[in-house]
Protein backbone atom coordinates (compact mmCIF):
# COMPACT_ATOMS: atom_id res chain seq x y z
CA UNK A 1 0.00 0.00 0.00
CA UNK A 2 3.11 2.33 0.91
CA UNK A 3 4.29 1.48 -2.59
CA UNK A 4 1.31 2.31 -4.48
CA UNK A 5 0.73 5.61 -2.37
CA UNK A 6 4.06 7.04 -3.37
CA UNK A 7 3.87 5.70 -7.14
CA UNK A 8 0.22 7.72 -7.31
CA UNK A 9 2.08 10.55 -5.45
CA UNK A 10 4.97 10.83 -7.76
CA UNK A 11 2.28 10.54 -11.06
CA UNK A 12 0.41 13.44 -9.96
CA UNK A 13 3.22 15.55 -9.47
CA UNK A 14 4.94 14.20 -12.09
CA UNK A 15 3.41 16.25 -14.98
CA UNK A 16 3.33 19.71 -13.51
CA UNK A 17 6.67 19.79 -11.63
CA UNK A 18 8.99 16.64 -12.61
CA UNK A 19 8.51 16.83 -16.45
CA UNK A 20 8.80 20.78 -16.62
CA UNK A 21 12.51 20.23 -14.48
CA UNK A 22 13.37 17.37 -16.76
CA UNK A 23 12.74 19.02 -19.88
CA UNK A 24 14.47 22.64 -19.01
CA UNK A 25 17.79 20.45 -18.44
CA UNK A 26 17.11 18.16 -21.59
CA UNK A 27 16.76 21.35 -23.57
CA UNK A 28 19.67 23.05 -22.37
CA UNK A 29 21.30 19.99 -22.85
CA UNK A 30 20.69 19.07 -26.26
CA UNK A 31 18.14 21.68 -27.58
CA UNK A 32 17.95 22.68 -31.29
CA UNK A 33 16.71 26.25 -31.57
CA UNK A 34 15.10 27.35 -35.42
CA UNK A 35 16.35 30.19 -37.91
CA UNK A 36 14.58 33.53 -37.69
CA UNK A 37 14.91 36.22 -40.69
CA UNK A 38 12.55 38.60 -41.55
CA UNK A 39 10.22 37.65 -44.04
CA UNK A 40 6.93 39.24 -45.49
CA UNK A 41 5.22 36.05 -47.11
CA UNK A 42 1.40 35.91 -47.93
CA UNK A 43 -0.94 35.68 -45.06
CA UNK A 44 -5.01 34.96 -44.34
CA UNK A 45 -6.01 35.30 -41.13
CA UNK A 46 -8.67 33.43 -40.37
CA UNK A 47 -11.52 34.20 -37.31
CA UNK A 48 -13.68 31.79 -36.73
CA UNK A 49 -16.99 32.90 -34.92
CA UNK A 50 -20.47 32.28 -33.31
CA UNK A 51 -22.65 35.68 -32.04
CA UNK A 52 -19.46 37.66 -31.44
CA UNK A 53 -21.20 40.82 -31.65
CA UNK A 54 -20.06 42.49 -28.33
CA UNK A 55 -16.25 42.17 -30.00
CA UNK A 56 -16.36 41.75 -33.43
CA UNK A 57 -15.69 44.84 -34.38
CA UNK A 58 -12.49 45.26 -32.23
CA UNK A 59 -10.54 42.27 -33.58
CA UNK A 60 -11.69 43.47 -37.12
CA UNK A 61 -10.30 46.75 -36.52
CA UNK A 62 -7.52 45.13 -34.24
CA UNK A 63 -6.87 43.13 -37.34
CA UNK A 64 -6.66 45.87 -39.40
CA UNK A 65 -4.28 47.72 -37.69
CA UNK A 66 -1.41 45.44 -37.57
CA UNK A 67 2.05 46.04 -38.78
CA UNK A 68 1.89 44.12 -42.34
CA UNK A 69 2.04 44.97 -46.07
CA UNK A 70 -1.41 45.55 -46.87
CA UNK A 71 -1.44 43.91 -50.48
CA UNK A 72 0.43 40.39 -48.27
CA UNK A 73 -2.41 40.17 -46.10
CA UNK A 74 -6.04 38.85 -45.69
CA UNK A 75 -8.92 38.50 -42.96
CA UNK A 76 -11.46 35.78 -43.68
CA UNK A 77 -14.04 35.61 -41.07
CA UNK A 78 -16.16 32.91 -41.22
CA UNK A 79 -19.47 32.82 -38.99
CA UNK A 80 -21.22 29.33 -38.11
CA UNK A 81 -24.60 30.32 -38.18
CA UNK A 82 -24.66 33.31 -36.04
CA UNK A 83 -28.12 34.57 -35.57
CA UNK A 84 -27.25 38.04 -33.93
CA UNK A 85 -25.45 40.79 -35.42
CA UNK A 86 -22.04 39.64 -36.07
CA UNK A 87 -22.34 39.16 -39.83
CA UNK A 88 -24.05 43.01 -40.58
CA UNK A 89 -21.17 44.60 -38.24
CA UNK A 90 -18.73 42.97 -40.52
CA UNK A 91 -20.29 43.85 -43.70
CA UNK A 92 -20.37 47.53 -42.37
CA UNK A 93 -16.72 47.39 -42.50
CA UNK A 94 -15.44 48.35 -45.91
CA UNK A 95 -11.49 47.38 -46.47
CA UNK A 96 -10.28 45.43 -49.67
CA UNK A 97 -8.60 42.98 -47.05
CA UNK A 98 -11.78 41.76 -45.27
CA UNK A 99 -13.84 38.99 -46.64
CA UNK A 100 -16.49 37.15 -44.89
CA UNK A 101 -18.01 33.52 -45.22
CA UNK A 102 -21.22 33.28 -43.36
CA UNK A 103 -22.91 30.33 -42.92
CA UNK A 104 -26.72 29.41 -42.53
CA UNK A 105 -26.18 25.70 -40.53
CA UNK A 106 -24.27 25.25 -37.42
CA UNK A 107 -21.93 22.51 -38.47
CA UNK A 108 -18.89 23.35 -35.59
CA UNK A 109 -15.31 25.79 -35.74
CA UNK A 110 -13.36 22.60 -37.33
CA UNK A 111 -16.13 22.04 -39.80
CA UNK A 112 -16.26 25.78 -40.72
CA UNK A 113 -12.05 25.85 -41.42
CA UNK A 114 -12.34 22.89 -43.47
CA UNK A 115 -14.56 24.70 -45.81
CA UNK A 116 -12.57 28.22 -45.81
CA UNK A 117 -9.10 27.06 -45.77
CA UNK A 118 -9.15 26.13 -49.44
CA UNK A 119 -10.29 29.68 -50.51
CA UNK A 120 -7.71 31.45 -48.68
CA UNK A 121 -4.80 32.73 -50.60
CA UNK A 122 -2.61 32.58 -47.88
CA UNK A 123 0.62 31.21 -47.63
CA UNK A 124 0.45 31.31 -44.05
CA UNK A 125 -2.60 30.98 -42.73
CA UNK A 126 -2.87 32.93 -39.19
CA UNK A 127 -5.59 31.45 -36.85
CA UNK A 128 -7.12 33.21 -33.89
CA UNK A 129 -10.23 33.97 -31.73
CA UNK A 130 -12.56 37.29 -31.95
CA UNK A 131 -11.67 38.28 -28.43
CA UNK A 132 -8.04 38.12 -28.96
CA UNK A 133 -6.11 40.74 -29.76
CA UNK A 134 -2.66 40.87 -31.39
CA UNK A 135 0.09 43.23 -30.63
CA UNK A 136 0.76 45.68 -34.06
CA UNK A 137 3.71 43.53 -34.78
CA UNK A 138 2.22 39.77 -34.38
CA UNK A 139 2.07 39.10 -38.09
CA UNK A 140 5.76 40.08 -38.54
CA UNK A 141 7.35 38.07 -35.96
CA UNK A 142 5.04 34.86 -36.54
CA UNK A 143 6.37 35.21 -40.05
CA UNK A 144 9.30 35.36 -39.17
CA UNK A 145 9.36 31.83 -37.62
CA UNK A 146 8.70 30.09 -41.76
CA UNK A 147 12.21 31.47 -42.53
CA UNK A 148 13.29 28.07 -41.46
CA UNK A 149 12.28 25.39 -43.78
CA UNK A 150 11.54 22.37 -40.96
CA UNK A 151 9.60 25.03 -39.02
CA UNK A 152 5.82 23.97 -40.22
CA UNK A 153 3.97 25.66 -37.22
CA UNK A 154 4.53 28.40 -35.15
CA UNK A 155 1.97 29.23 -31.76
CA UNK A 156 2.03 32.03 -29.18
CA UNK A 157 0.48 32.30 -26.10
CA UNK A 158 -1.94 34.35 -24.10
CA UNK A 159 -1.97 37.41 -21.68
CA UNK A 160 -4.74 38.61 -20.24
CA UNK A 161 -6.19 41.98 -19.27
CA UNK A 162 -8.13 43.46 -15.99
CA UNK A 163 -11.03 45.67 -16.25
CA UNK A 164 -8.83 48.84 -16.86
CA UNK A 165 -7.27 47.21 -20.36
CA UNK A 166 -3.84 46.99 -19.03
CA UNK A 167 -2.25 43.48 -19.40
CA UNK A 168 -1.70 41.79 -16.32
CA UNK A 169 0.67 39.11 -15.09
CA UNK A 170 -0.42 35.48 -16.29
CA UNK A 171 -0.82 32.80 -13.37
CA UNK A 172 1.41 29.94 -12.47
CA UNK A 173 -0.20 27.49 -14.57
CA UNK A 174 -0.21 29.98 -17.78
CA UNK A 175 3.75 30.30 -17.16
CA UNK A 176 4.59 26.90 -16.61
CA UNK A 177 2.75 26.32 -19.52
CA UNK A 178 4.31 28.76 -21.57
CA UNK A 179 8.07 27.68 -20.90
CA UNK A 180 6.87 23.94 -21.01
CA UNK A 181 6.44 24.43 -24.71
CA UNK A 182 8.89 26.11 -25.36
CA UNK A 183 11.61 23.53 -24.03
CA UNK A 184 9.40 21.21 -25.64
CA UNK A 185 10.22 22.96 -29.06
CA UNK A 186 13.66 22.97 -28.47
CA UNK A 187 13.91 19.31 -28.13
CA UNK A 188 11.75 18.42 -31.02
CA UNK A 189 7.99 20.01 -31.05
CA UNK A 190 5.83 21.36 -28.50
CA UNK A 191 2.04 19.90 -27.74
CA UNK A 192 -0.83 21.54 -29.13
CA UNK A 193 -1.06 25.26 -30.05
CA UNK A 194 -2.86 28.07 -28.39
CA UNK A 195 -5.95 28.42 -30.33
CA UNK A 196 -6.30 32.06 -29.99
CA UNK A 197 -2.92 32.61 -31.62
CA UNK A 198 -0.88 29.95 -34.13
CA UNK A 199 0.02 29.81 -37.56
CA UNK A 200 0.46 26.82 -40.08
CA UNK A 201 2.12 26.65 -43.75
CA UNK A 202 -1.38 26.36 -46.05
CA UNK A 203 -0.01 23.34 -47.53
CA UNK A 204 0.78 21.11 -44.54
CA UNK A 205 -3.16 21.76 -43.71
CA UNK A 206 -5.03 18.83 -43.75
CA UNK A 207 -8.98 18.49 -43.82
CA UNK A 208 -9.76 18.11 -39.94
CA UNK A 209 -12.73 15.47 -38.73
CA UNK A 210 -15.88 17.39 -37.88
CA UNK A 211 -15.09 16.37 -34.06
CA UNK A 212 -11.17 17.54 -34.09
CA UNK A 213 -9.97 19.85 -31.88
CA UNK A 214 -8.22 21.87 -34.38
CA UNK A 215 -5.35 23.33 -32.10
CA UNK A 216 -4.46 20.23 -31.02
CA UNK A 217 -5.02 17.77 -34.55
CA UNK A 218 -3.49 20.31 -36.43
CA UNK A 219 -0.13 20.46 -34.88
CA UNK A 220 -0.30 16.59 -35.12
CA UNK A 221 -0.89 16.64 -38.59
CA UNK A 222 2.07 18.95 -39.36
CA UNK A 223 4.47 17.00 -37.10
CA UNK A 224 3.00 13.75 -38.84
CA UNK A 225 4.25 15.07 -42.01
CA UNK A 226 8.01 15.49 -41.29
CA UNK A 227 8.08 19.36 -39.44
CA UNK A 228 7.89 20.97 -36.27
CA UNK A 229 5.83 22.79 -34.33
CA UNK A 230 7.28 25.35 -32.23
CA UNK A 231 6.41 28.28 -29.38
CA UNK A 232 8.07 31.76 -30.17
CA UNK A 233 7.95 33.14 -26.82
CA UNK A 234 7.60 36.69 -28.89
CA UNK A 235 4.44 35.94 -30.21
CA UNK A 236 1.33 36.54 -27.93
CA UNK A 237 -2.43 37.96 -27.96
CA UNK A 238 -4.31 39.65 -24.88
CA UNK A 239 -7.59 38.77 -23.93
CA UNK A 240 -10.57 39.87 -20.98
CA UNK A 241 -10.24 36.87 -18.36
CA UNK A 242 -13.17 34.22 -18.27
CA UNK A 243 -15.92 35.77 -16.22
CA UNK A 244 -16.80 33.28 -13.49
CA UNK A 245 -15.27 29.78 -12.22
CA UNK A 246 -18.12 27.74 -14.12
CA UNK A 247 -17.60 29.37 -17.75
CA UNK A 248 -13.72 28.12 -17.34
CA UNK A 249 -15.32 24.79 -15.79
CA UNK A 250 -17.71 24.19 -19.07
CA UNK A 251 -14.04 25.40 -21.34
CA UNK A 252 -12.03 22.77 -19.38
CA UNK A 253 -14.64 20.22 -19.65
CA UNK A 254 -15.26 20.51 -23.12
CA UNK A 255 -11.17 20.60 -23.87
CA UNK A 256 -10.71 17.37 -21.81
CA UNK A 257 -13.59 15.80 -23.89
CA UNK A 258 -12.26 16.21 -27.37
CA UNK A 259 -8.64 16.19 -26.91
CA UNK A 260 -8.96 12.40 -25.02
CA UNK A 261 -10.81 11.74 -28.19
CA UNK A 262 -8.13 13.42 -30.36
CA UNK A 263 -5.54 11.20 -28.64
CA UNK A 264 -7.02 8.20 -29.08
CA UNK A 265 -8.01 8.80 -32.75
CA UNK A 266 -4.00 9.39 -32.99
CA UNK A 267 -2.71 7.28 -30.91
CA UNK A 268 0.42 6.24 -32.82
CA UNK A 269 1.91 9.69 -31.94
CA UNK A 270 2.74 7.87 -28.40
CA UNK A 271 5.57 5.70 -30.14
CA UNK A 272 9.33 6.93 -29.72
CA UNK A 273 10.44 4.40 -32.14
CA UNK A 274 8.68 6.98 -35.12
CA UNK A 275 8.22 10.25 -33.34
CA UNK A 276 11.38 10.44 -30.88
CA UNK A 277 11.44 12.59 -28.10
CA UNK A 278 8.14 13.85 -29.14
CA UNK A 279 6.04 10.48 -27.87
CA UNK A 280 7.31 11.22 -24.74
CA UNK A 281 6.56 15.13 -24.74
CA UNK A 282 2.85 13.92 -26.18
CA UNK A 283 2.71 11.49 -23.03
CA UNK A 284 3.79 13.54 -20.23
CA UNK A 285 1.91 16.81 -21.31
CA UNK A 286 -1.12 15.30 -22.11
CA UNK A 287 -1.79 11.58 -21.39
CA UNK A 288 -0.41 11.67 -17.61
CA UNK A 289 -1.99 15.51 -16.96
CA UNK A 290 -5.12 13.94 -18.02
CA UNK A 291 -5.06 11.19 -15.14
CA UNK A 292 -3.90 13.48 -12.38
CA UNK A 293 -7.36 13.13 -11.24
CA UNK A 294 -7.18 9.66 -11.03
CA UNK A 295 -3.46 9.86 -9.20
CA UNK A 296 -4.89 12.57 -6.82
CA UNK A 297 -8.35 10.67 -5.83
CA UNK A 298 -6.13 7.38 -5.44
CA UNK A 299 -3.36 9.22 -3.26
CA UNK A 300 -6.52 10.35 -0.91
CA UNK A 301 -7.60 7.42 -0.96
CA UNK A 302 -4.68 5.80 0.27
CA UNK A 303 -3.34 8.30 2.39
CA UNK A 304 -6.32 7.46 4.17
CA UNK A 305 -5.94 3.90 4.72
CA UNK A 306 -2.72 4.38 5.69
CA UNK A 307 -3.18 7.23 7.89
CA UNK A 308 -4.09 4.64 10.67
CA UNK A 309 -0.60 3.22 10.50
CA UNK A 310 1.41 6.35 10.53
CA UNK A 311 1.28 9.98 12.22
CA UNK A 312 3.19 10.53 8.94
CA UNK A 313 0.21 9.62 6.30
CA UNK A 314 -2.09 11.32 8.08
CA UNK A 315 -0.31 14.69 8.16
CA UNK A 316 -0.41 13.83 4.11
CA UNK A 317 -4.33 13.16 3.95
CA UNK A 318 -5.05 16.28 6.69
CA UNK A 319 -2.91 18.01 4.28
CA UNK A 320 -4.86 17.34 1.09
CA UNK A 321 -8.36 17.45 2.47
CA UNK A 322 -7.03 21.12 3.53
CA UNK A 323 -6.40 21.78 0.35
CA UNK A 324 -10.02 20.49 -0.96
CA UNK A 325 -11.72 22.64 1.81
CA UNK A 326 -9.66 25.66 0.48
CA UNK A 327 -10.47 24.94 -2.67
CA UNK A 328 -14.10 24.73 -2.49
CA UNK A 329 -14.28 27.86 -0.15
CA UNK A 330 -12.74 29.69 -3.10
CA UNK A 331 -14.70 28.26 -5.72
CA UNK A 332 -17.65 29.78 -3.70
CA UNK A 333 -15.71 33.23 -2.59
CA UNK A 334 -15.95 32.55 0.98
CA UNK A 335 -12.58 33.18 0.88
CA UNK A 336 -10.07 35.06 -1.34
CA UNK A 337 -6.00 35.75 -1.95
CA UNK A 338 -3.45 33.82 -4.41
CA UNK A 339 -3.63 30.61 -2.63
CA UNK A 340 -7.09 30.34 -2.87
CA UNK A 341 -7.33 30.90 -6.21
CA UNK A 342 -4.72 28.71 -6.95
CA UNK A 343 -6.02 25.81 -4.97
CA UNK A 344 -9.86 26.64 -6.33
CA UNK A 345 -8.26 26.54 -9.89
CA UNK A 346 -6.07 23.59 -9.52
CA UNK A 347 -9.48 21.77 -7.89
CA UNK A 348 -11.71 23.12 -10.44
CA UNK A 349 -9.63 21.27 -13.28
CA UNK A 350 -9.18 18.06 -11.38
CA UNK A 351 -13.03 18.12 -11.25
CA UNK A 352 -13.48 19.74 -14.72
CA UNK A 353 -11.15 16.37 -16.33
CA UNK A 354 -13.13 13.96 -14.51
CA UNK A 355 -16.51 14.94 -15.64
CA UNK A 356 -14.68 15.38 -19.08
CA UNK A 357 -13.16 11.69 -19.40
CA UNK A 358 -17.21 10.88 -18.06
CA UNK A 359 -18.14 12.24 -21.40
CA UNK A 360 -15.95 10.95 -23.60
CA UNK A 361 -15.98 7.27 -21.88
CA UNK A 362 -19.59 7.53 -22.68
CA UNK A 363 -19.01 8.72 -26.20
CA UNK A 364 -20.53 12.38 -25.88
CA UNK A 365 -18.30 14.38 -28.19
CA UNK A 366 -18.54 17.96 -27.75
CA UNK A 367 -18.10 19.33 -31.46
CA UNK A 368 -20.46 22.69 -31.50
CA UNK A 369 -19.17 25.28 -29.50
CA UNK A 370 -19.96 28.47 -27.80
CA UNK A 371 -17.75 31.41 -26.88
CA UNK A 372 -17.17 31.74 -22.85
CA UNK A 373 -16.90 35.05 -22.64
């Protein structure tokens, strides 16, 4: 029992603190960073959207604005059946550069890039969210990245902003992510791309299943076909904050759901003997994150057991059900302060995973989606 409560231990922290060490000494070790010249190729930026009308017009005119030769450079926005009045605030902006596709049918984001991306005339085909907004000189330094021939993807990341528009600070977990993949692209390619900001050669783009999770499949798809996919630290979009813990709940849920699918569907990814150092990126970022709930529940669980036996265990299980209480007080502001909202966010996504390998165990696949705003 002592055995299996320090194996579950070890897995749960294994993801979030052990793999992050490891690969910041692999990478300095044996790391293989990517050309960067300045280069102006064609680009289409594509939005994909659902009843954006409350910020539409911003990332249009963000859009707009940005640092980039105008005759290089493209905005499709394509709406999946929006019924309020994103399409006629689009349509009221006049530019040679703007084109929308609007769509009658809900048919899903991935659906809705599989039937724009062969239209766009793009090189480089930029792909972002309506709420996020790039920096003037985004489009220059993703280029930037496609100066080096093996480099087939390029993703930033996110900052947020508080209510006074100034960019704040990201959390823990956004850092750690952040400098995960970029070790991660040092050593071979990093896992996934941020949705609201990543960009992909046009011809490495492969028609996505209506299910995909297209920041996730994509990259896949590219590293399938011989390149990498890599985080330029550079590159990044601000965006308003979630508004409320169950919004981010429903987003984690619904991210759990389809990238367990997404795995599965592309499973072979896991073998080192084809993709290297990659496979075992792939498995620590995603597969073993994934079952932290299961590691954490079964550490309880036996921390429990064992606390009977040993003064020692049961500091460990007093010490964990703290953390629940805290947790839950924060989740329902009885309290507040950065370890509350740490522990309420590191709960909230233990919880959010479970309920979302419920769904896809039972085969619900969450393919039409709805902004969280």
């Amino acid at each position: 029992m002592e055995s299996i409560y320090y194996l579950l231990l070890l897995l749960a922290i294994y993801p979030y603190v052990i793999y992050p060490l490891f690969l910041m000494l692999w990478s300095k070790i044996s790391g293989r960073a990517w050309n960067k010249e300045d280069i102006t190729p064609l680009v289409s930026m594509i939005i994909a959207v659902y009843n954006e009308e409350g910020v539409i017009r911003e990332k249009i005119e963000n859009a707009l604005s940005l640092d980039y030769p105008k005759d290089l450079f493209e905005i499709i926005v394509v709406s999946d059946g929006s019924t309020d009045r994103t399409n006629q605030i689009v349509t009221s902006i006049i530019d040679p550069r703007l084109v929308l596709r609007a769509y009658l049918e809900r048919s899903g984001k991935t659906a809705c890039l599989n039937q724009v991306v062969p239209d766009a005339k793009g090189e480089i085909l930029v792909f972002t969210d309506a709420n996020s907004m790039f920096p003037c000189d985004t489009l220059l330094k993703l280029s930037r990245n496609f100066s080096d021939g093996q480099i087939g993807l390029v993703t930033g990341w996110t900052k947020y902003r508080n209510a006074g528009g100034e960019e704040e600070t990201t959390g823990l977990y956004a850092r750690l992510e952040k400098v995960t993949k970029y070790w991660e692209s040092l050593l071979s390619s990093c896992v996934g791309a941020d949705g609201a900001v990543f960009a992909v050669r046009k011809a490495l783009y492969q028609p996505l299943k209506d299910f995909d999770i297209n920041d996730f499949v994509i990259p896949l798809n590219v590293i399938g076909q011989g390149k990498r996919v890599v985080l330029d630290p550079e590159v990044y979009c601000v965006e308003k904050p979630s508004e409320g813990e169950m919004k981010e709940f429903r987003r984690q849920v619904r991210i759990t759901n389809r990238t367990l699918g997404a795995i599965w569907r592309n499973i072979e990814f896991l073998n080192p003997l084809r993709y290297g150092s990659f496979a075992l990126c792939l498995f620590s970022h995603k597969v073993l994150r994934f079952l932290v709930p299961f590691f954490f529940l079964g550490t309880f669980c036996t921390g429990l057991v064992l606390s009977s036996q040993s003064i020692i265990y049961a500091g460990f299980a007093i010490a964990q059900a703290f953390f629940i209480a805290v947790g839950i007080f924060g989740i329902f502001k009885y309290f507040d302060g950065r370890l509350v909202q740490l522990c309420s966010f590191i709960l909230l996504t233990i919880y959010a995973q479970l309920i979302g390998w419920i769904r896809w165990a039972t085969g619900k696949s969450d393919v039409i989606w709805k902004p969280e705003r």
